[in-house]
PDB file of N, CA and C in Angstrom:
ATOM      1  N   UNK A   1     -19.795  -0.760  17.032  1.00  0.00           N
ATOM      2  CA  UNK A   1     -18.876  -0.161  16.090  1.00  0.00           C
ATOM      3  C   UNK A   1     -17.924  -1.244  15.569  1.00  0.00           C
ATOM      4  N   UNK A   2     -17.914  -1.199  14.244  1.00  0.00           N
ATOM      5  CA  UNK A   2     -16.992  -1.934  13.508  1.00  0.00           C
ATOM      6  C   UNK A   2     -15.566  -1.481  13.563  1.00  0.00           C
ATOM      7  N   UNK A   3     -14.513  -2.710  14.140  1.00  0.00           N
ATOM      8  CA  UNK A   3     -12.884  -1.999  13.977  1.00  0.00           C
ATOM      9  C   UNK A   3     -12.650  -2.056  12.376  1.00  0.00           C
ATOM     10  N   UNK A   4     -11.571  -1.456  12.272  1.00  0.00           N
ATOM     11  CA  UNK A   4     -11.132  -1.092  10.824  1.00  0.00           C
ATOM     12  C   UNK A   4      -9.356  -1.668  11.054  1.00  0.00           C
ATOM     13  N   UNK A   5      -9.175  -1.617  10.131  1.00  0.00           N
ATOM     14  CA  UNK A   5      -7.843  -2.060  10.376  1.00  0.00           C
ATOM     15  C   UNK A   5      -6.748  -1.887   9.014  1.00  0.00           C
ATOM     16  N   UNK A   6      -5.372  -0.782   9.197  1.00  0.00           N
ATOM     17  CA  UNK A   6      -4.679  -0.462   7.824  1.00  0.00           C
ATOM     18  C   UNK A   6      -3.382  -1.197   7.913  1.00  0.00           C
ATOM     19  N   UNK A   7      -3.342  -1.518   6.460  1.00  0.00           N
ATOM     20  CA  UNK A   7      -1.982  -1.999   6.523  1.00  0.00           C
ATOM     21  C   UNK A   7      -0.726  -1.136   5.337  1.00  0.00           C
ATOM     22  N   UNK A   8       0.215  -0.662   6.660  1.00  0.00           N
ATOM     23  CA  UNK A   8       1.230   0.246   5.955  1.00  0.00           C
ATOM     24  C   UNK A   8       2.117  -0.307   5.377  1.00  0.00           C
ATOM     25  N   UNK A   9       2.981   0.460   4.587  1.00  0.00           N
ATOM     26  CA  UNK A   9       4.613   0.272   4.223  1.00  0.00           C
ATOM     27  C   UNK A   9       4.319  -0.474   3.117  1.00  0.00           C
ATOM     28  N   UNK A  10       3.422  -0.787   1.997  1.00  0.00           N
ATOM     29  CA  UNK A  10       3.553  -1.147   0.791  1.00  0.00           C
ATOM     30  C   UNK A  10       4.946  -0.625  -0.151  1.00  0.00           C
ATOM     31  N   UNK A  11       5.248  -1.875  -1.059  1.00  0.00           N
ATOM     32  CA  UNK A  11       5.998  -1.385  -1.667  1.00  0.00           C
ATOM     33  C   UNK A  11       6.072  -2.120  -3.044  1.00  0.00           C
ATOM     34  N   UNK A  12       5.158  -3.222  -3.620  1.00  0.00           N
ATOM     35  CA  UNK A  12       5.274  -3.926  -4.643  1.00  0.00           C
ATOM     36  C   UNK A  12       3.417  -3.824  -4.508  1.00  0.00           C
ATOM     37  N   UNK A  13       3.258  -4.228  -6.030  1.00  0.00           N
ATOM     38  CA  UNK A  13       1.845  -4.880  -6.280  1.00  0.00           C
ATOM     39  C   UNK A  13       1.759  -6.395  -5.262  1.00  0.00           C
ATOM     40  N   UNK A  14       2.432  -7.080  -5.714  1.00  0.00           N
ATOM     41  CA  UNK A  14       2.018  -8.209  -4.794  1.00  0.00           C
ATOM     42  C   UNK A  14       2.026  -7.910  -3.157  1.00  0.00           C
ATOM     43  N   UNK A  15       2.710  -6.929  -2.926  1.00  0.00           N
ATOM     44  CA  UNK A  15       1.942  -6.486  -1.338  1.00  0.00           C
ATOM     45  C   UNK A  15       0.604  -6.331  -1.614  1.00  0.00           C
ATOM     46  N   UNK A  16       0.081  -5.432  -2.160  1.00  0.00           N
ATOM     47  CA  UNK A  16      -1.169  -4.816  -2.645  1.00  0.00           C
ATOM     48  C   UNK A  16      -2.411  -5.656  -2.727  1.00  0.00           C
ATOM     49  N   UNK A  17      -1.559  -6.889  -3.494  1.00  0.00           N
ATOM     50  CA  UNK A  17      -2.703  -8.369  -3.606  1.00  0.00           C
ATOM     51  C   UNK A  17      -3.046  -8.672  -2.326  1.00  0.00           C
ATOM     52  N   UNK A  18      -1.732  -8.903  -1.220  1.00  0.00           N
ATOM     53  CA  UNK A  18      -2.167  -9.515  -0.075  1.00  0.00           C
ATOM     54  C   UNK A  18      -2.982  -8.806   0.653  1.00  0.00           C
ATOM     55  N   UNK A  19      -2.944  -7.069   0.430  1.00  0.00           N
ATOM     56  CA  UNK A  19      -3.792  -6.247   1.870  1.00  0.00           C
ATOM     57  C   UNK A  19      -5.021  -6.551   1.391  1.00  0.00           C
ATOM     58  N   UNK A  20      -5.262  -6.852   0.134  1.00  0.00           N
ATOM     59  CA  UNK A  20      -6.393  -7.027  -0.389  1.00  0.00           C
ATOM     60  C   UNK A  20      -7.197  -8.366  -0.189  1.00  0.00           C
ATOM     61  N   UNK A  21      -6.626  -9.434  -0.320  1.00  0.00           N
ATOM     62  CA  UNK A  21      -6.995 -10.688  -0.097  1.00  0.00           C
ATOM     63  C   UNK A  21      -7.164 -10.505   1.642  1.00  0.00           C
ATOM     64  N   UNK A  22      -6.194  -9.637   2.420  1.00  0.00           N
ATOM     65  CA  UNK A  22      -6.677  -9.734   3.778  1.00  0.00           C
ATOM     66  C   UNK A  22      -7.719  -9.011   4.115  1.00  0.00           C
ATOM     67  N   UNK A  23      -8.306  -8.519   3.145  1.00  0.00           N
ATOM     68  CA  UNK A  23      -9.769  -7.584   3.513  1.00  0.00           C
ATOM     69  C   UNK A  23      -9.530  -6.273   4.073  1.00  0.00           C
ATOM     70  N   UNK A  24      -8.065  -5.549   4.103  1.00  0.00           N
ATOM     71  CA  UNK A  24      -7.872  -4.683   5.020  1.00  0.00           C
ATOM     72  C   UNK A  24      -8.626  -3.555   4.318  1.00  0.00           C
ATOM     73  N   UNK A  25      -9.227  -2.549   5.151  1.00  0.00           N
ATOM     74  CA  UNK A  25     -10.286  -1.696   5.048  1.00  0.00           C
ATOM     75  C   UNK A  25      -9.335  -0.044   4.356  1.00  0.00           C
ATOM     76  N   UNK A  26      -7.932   0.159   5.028  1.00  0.00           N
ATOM     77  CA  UNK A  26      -6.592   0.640   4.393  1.00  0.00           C
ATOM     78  C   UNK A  26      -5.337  -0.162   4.168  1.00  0.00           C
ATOM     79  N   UNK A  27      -5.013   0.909   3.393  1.00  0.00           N
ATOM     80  CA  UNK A  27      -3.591   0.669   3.328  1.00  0.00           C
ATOM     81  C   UNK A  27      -2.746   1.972   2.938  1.00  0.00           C
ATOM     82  N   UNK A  28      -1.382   1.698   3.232  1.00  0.00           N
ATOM     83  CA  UNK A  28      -0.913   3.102   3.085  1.00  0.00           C
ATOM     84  C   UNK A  28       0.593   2.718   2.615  1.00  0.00           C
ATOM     85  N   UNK A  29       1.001   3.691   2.103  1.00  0.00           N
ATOM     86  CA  UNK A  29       3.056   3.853   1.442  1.00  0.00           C
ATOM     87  C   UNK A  29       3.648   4.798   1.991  1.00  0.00           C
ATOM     88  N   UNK A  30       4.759   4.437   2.412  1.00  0.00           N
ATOM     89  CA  UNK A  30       5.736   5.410   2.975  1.00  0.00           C
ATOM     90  C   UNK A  30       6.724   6.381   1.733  1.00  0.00           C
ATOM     91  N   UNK A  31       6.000   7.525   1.507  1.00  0.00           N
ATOM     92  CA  UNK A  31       6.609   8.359   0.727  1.00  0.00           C
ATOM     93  C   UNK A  31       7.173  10.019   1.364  1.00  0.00           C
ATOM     94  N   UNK A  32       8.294  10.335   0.087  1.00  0.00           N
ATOM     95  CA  UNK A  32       9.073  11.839   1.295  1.00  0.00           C
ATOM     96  C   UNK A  32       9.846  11.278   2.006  1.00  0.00           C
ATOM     97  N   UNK A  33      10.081  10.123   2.514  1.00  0.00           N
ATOM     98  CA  UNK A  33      11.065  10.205   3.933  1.00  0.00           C
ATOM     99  C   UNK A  33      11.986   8.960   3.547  1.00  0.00           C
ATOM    100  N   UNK A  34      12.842   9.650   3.031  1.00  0.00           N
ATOM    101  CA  UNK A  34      14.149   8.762   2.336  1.00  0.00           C
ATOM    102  C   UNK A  34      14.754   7.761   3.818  1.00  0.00           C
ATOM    103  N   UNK A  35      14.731   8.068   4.693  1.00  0.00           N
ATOM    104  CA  UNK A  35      15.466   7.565   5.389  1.00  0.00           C
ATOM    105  C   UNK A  35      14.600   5.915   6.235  1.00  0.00           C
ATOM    106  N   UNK A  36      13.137   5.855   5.879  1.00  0.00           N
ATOM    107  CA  UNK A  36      12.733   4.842   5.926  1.00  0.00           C
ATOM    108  C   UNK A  36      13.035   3.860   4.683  1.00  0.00           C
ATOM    109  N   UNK A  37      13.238   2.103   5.132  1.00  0.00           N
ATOM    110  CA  UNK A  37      13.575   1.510   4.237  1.00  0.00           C
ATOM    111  C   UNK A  37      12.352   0.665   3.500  1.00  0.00           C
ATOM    112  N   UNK A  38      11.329   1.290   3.467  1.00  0.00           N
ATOM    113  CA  UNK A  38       9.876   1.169   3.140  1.00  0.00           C
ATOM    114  C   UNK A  38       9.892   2.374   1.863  1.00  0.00           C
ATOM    115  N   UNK A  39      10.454   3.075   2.170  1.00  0.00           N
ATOM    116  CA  UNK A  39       9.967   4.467   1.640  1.00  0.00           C
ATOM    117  C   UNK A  39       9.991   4.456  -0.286  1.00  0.00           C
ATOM    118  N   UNK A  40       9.056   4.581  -1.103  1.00  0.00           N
ATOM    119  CA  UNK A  40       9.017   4.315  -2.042  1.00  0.00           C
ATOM    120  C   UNK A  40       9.120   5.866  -3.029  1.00  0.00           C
ATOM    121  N   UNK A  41       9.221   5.414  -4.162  1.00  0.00           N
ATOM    122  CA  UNK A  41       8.681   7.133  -5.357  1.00  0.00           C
ATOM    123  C   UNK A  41       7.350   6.880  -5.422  1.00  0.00           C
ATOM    124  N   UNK A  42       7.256   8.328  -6.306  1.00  0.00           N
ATOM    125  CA  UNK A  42       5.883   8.774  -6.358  1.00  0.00           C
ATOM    126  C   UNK A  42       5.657   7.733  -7.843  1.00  0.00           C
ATOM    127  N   UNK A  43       6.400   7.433  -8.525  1.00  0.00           N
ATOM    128  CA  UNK A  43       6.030   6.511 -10.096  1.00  0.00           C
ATOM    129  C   UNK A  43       5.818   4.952  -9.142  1.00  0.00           C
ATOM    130  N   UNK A  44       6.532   4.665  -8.177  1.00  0.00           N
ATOM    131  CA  UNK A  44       6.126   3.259  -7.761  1.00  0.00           C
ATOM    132  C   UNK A  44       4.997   3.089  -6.975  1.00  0.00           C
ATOM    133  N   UNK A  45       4.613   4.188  -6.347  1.00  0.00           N
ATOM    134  CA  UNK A  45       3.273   4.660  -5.647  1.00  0.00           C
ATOM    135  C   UNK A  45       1.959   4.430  -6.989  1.00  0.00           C
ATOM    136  N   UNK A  46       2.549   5.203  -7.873  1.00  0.00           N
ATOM    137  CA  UNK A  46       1.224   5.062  -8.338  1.00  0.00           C
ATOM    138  C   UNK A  46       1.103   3.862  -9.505  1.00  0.00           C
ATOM    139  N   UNK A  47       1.995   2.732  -9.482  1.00  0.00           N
ATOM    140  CA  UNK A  47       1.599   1.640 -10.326  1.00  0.00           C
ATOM    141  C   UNK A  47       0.815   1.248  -9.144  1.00  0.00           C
ATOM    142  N   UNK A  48       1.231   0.723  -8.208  1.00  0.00           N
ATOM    143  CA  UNK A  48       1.130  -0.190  -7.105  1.00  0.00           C
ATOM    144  C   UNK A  48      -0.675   0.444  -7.206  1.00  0.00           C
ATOM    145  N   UNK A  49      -1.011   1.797  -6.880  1.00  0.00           N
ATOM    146  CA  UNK A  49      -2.843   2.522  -6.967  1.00  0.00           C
ATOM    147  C   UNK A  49      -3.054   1.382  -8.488  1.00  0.00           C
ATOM    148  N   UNK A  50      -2.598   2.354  -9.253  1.00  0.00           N
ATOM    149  CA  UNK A  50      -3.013   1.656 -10.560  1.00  0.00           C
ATOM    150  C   UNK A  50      -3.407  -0.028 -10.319  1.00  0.00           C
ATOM    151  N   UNK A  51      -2.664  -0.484 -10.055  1.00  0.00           N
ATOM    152  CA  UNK A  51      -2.442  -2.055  -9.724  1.00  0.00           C
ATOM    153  C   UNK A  51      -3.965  -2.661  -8.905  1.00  0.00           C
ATOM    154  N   UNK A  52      -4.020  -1.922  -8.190  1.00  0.00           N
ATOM    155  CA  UNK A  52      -5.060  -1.573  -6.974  1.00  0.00           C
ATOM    156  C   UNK A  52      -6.281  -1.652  -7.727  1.00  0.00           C
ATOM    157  N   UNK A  53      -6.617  -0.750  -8.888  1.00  0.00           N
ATOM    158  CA  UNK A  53      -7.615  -0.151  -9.362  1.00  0.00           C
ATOM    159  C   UNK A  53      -8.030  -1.230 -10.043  1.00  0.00           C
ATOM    160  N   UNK A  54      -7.419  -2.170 -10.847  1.00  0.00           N
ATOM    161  CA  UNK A  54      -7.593  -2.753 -11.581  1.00  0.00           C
ATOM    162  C   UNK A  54      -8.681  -4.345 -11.099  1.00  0.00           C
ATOM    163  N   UNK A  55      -8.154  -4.400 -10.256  1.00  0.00           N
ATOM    164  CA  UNK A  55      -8.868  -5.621  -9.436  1.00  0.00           C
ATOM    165  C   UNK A  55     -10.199  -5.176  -8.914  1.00  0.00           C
TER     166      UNK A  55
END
């Protein structure tokens, strides 16, 4: 069995570049929970996908 491995707490496209250049299999954003300092909107969530998509 192959490990997998995600990388959380995105918050810019250029995070996005790096999970990507690191091959990570996920990745994930901390959204809803104001009180994390990760925690992003739903419009910065979805450039960052968008961003994603494009590559």
């Amino acid at each position: 069995m192959m490990t997998k491995f995600k990388i959380c707490g995105l918050t810019t496209c250029q995070e996005a570049e790096w999970v990507s250049e690191a091959q990570a299999d996920y990745a994930g954003m901390v959204l809803f929970f104001p009180k994390s300092k990760r925690n992003i909107s739903v419009t910065q969530a979805e450039k960052i996908i968008q961003h994603c998509r494009m590559r």
